[in-house]
PDB file of N, CA and C in Angstrom:
ATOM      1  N   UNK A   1     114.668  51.865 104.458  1.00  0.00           N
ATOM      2  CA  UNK A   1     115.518  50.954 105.191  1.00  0.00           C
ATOM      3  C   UNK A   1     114.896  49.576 105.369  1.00  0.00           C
ATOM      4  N   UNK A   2     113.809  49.642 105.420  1.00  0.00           N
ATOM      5  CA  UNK A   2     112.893  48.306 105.956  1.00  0.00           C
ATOM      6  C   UNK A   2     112.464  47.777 104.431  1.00  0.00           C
ATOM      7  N   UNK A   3     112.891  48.565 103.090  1.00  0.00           N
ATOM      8  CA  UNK A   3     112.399  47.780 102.196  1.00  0.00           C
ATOM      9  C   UNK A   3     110.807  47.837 101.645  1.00  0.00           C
ATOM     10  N   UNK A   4     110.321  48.154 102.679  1.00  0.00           N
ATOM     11  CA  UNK A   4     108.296  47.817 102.429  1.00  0.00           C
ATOM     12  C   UNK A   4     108.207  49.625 102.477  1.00  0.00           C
ATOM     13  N   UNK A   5     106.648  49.771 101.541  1.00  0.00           N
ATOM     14  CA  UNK A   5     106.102  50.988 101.573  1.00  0.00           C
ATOM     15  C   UNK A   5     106.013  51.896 102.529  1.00  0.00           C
ATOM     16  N   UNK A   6     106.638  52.979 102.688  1.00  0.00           N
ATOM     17  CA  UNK A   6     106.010  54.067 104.285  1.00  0.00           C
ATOM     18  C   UNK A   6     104.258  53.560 104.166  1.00  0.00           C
ATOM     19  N   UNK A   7     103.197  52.989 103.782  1.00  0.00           N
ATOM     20  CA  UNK A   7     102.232  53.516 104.526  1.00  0.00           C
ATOM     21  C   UNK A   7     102.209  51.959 104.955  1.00  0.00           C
ATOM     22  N   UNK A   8     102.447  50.992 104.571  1.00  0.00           N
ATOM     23  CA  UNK A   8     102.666  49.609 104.545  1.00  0.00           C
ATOM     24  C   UNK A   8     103.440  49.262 105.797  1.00  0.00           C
ATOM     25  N   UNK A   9     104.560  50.380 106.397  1.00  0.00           N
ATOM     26  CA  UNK A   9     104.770  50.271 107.593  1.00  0.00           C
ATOM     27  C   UNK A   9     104.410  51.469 108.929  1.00  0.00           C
ATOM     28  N   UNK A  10     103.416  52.214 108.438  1.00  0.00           N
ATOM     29  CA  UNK A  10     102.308  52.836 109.248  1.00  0.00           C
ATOM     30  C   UNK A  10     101.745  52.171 109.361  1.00  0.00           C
ATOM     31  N   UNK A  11     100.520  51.217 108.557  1.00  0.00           N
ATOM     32  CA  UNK A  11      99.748  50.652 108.849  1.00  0.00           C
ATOM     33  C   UNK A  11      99.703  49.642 109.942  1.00  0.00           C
ATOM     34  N   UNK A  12     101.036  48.748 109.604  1.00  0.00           N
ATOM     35  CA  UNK A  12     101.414  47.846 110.431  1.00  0.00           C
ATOM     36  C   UNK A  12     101.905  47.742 112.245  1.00  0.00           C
ATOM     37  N   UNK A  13     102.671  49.083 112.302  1.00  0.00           N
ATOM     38  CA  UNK A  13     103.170  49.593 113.822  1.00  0.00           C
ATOM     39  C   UNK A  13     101.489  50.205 113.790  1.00  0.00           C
ATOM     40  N   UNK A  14     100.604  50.766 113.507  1.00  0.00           N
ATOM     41  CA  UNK A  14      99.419  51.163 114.367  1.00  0.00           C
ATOM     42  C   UNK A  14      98.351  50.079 114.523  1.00  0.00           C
ATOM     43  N   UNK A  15      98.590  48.971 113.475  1.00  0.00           N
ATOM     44  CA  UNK A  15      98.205  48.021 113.932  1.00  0.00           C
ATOM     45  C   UNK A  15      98.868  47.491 115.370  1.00  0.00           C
ATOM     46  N   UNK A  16     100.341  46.739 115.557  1.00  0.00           N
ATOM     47  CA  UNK A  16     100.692  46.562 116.837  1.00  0.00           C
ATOM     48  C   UNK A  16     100.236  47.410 118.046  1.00  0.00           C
ATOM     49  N   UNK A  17     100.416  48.859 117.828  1.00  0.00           N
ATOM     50  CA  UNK A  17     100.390  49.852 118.874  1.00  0.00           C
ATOM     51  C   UNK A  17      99.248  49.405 119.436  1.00  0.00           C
ATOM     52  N   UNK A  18      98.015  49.716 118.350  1.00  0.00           N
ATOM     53  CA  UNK A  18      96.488  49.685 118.640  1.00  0.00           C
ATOM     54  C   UNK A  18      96.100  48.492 119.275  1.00  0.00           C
ATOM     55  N   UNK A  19      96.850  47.419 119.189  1.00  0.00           N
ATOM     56  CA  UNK A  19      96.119  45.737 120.004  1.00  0.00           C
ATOM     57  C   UNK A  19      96.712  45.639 121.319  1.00  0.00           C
ATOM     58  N   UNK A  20      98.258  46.864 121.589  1.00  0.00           N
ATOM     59  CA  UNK A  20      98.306  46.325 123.032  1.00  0.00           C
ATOM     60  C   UNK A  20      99.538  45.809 122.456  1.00  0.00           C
ATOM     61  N   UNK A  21     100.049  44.935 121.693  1.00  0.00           N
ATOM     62  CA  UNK A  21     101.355  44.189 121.247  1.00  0.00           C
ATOM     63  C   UNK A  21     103.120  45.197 121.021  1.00  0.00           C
ATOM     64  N   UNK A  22     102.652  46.255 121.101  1.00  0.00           N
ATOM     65  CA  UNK A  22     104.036  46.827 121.228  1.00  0.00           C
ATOM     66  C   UNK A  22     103.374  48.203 121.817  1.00  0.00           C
ATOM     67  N   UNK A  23     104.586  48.907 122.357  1.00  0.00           N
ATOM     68  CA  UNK A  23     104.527  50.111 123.299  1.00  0.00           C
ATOM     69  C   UNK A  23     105.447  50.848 123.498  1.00  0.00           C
ATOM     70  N   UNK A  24     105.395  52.037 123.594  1.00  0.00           N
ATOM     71  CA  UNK A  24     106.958  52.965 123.052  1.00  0.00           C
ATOM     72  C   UNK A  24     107.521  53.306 124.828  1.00  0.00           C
ATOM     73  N   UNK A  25     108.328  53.301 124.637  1.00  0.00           N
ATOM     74  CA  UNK A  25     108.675  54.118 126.234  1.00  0.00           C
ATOM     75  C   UNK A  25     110.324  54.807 125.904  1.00  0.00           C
ATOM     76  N   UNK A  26     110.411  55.882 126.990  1.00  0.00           N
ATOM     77  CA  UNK A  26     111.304  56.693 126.611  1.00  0.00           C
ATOM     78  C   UNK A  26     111.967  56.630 128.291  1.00  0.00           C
ATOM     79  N   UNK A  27     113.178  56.037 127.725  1.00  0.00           N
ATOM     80  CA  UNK A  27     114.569  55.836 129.574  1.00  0.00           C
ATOM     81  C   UNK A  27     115.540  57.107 129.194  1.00  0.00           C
ATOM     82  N   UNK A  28     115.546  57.639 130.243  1.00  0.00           N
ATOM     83  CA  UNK A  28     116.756  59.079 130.205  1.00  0.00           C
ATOM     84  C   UNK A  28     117.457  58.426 131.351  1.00  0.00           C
ATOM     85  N   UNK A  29     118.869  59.033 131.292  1.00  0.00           N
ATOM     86  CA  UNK A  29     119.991  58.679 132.041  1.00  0.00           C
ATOM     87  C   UNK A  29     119.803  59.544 132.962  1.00  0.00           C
ATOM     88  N   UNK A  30     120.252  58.712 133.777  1.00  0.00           N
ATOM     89  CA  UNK A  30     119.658  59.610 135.236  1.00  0.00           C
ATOM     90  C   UNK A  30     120.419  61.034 135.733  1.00  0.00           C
ATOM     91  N   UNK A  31     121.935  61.090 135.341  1.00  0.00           N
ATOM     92  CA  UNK A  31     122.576  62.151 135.320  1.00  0.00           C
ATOM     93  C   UNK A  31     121.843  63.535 134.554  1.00  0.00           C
ATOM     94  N   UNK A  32     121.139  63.646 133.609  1.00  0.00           N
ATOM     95  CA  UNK A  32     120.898  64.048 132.957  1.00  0.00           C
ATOM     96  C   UNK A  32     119.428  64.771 133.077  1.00  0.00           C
ATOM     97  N   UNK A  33     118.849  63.875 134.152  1.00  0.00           N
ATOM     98  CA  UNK A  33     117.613  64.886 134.750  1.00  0.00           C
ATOM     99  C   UNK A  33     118.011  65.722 136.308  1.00  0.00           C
ATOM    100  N   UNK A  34     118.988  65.078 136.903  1.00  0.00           N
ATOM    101  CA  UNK A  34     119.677  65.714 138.174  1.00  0.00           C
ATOM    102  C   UNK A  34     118.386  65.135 139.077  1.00  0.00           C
ATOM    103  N   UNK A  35     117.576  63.464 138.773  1.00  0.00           N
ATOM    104  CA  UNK A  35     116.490  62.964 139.727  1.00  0.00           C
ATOM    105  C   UNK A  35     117.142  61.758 139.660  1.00  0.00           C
ATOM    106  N   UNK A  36     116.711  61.300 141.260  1.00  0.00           N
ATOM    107  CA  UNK A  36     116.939  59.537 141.026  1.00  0.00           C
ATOM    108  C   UNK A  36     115.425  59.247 139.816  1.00  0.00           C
ATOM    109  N   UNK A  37     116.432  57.873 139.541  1.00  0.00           N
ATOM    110  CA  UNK A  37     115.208  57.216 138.957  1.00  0.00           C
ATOM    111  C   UNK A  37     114.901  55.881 138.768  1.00  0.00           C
ATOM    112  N   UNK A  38     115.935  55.482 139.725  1.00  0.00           N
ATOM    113  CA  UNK A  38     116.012  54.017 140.045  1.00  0.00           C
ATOM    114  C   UNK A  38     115.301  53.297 141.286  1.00  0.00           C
ATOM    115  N   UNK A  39     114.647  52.547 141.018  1.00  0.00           N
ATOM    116  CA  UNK A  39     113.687  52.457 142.456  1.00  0.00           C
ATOM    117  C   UNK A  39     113.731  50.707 142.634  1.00  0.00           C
ATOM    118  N   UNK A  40     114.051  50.253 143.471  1.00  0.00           N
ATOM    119  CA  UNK A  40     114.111  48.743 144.217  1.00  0.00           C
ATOM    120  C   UNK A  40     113.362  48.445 144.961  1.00  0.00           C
ATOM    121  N   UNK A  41     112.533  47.128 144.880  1.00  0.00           N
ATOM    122  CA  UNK A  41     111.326  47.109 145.690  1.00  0.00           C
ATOM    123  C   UNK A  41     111.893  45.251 146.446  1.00  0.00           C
ATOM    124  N   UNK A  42     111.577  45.285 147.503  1.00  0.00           N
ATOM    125  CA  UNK A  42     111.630  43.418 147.552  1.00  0.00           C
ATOM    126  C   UNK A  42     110.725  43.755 148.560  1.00  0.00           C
ATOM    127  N   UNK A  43     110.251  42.346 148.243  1.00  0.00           N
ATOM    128  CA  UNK A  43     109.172  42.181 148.786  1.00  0.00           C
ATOM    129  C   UNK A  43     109.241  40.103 148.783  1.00  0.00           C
ATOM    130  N   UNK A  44     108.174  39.610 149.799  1.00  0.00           N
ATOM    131  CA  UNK A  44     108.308  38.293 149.937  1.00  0.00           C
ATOM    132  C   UNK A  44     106.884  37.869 149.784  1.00  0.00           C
ATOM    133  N   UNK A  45     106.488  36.773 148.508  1.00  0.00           N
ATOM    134  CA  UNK A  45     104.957  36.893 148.331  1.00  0.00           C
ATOM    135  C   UNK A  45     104.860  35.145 148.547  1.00  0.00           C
ATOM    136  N   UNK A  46     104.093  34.795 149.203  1.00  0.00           N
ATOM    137  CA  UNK A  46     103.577  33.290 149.468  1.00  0.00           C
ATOM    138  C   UNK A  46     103.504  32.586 147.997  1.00  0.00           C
ATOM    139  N   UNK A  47     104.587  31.398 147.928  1.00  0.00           N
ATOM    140  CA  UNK A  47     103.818  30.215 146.696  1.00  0.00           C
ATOM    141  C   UNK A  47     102.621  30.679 145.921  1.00  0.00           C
ATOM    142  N   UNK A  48     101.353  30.847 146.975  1.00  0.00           N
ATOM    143  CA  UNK A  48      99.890  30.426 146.268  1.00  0.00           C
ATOM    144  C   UNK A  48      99.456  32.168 145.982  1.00  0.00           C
ATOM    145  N   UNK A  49     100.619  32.993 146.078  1.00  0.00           N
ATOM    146  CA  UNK A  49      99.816  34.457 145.416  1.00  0.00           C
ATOM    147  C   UNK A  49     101.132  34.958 144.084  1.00  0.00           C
ATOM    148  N   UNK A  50     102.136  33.965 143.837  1.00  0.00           N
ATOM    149  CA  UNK A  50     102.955  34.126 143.418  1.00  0.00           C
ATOM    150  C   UNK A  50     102.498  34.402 141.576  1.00  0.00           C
ATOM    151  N   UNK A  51     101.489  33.672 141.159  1.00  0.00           N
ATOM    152  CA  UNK A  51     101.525  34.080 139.866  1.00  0.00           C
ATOM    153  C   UNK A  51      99.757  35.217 139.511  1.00  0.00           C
ATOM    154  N   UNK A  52      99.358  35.409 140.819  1.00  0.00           N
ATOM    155  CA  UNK A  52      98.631  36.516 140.606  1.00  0.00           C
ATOM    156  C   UNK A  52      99.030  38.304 140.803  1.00  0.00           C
ATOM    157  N   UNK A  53     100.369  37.804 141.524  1.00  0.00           N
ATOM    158  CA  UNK A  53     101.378  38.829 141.889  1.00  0.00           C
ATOM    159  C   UNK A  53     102.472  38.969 140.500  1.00  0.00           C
ATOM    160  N   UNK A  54     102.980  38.389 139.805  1.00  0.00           N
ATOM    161  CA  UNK A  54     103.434  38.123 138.549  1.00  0.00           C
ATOM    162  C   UNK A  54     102.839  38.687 137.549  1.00  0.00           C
ATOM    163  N   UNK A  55     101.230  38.346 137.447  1.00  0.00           N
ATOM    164  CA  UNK A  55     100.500  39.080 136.623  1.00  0.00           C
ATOM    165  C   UNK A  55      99.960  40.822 136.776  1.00  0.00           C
ATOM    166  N   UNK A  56      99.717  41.491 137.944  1.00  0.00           N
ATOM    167  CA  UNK A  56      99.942  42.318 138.606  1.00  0.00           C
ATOM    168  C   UNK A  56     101.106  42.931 138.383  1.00  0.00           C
ATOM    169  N   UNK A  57     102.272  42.679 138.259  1.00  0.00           N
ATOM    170  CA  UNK A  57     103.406  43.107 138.260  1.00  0.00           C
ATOM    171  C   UNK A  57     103.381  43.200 136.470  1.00  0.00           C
ATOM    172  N   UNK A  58     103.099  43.114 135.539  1.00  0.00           N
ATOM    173  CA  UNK A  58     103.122  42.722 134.692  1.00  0.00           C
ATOM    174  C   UNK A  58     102.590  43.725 133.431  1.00  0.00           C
ATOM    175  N   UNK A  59     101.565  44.099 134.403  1.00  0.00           N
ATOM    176  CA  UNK A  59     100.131  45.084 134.167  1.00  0.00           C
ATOM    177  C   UNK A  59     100.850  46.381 134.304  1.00  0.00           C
ATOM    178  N   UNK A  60     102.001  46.998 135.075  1.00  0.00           N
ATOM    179  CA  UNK A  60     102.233  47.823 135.654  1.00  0.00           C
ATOM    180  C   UNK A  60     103.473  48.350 134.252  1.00  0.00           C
ATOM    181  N   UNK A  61     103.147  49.424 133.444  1.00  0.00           N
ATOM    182  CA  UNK A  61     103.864  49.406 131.898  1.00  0.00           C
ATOM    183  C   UNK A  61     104.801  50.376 132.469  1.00  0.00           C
ATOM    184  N   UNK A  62     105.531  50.761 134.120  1.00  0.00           N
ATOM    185  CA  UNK A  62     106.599  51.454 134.672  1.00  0.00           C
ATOM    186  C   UNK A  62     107.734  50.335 135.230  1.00  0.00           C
ATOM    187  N   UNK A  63     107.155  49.334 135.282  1.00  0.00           N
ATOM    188  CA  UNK A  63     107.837  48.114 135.531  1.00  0.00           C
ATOM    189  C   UNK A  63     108.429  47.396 134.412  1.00  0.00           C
ATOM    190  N   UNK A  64     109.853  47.277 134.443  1.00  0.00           N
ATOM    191  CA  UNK A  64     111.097  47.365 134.024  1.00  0.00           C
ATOM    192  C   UNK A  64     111.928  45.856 133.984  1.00  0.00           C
ATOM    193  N   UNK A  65     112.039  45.509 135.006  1.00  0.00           N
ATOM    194  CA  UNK A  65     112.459  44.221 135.201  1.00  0.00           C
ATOM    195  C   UNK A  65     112.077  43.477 136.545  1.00  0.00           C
ATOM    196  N   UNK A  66     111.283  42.366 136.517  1.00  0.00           N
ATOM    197  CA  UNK A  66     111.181  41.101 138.094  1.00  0.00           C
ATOM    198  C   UNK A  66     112.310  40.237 138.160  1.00  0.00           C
ATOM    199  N   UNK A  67     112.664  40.453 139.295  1.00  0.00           N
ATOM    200  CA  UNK A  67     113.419  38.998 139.688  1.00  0.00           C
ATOM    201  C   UNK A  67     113.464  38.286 140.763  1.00  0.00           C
ATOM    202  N   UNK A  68     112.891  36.816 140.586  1.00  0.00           N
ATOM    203  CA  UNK A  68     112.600  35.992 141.402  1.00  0.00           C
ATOM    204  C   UNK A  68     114.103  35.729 142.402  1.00  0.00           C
ATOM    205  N   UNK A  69     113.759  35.345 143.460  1.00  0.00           N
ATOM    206  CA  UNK A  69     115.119  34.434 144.184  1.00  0.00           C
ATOM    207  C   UNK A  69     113.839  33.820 145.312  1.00  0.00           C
ATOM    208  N   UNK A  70     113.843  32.180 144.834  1.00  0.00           N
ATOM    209  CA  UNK A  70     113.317  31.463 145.960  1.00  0.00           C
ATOM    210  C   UNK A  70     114.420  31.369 146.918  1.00  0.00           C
ATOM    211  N   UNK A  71     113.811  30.706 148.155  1.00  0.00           N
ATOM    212  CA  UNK A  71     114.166  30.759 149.075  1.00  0.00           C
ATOM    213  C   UNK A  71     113.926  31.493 150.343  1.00  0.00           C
ATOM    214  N   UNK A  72     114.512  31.505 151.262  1.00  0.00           N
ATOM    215  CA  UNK A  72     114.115  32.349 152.272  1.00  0.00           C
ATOM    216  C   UNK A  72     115.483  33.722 152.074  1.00  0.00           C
ATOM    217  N   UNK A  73     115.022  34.888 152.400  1.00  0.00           N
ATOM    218  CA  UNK A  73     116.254  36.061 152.622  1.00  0.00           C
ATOM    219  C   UNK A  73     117.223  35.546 153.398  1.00  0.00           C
ATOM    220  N   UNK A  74     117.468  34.941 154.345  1.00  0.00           N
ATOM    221  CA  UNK A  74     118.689  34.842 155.007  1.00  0.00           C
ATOM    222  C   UNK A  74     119.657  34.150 154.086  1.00  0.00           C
ATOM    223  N   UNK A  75     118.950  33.698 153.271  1.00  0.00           N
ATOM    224  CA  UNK A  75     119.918  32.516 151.890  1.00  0.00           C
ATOM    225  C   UNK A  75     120.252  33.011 150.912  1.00  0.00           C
ATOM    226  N   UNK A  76     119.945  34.259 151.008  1.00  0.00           N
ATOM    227  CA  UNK A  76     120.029  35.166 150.017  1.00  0.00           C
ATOM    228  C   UNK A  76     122.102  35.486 149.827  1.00  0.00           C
TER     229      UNK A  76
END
């Protein structure tokens, strides 16, 4: 399908795998295990811890999606 040699594209995905640059993960529908598996976190982090908290968040390969909203919560 890809055109290039099977070992030509072994070589290459264990290259990615092996540096850290790609990573497999497996999402099941949540009906389907009879568990939640959706989890929501907010939280309010100061300006000056904002991109060591970013990176932290980042690190964490169960973490799925961040989303910022400046401002204060009541503006929410």
């Amino acid at each position: 399908m890809t055109g290039r040699p099977l070992s030509t594209t072994r070589r290459q995905l264990a290259t990615l795998v092996g540096s850290g640059a790609m990573t497999f993960r497996c999402d099941v529908a949540q009906g389907a295990i009879g568990l939640p598996v959706i989890v929501q976190w907010w939280c309010q982090v100061p300006m000056a811890q904002m991109a060591s908290s970013v990176s932290r968040l980042r690190s964490e390969p169960s973490v799925r999606q961040v989303v910022s909203m400046p401002g204060s919560p009541t503006s929410w």
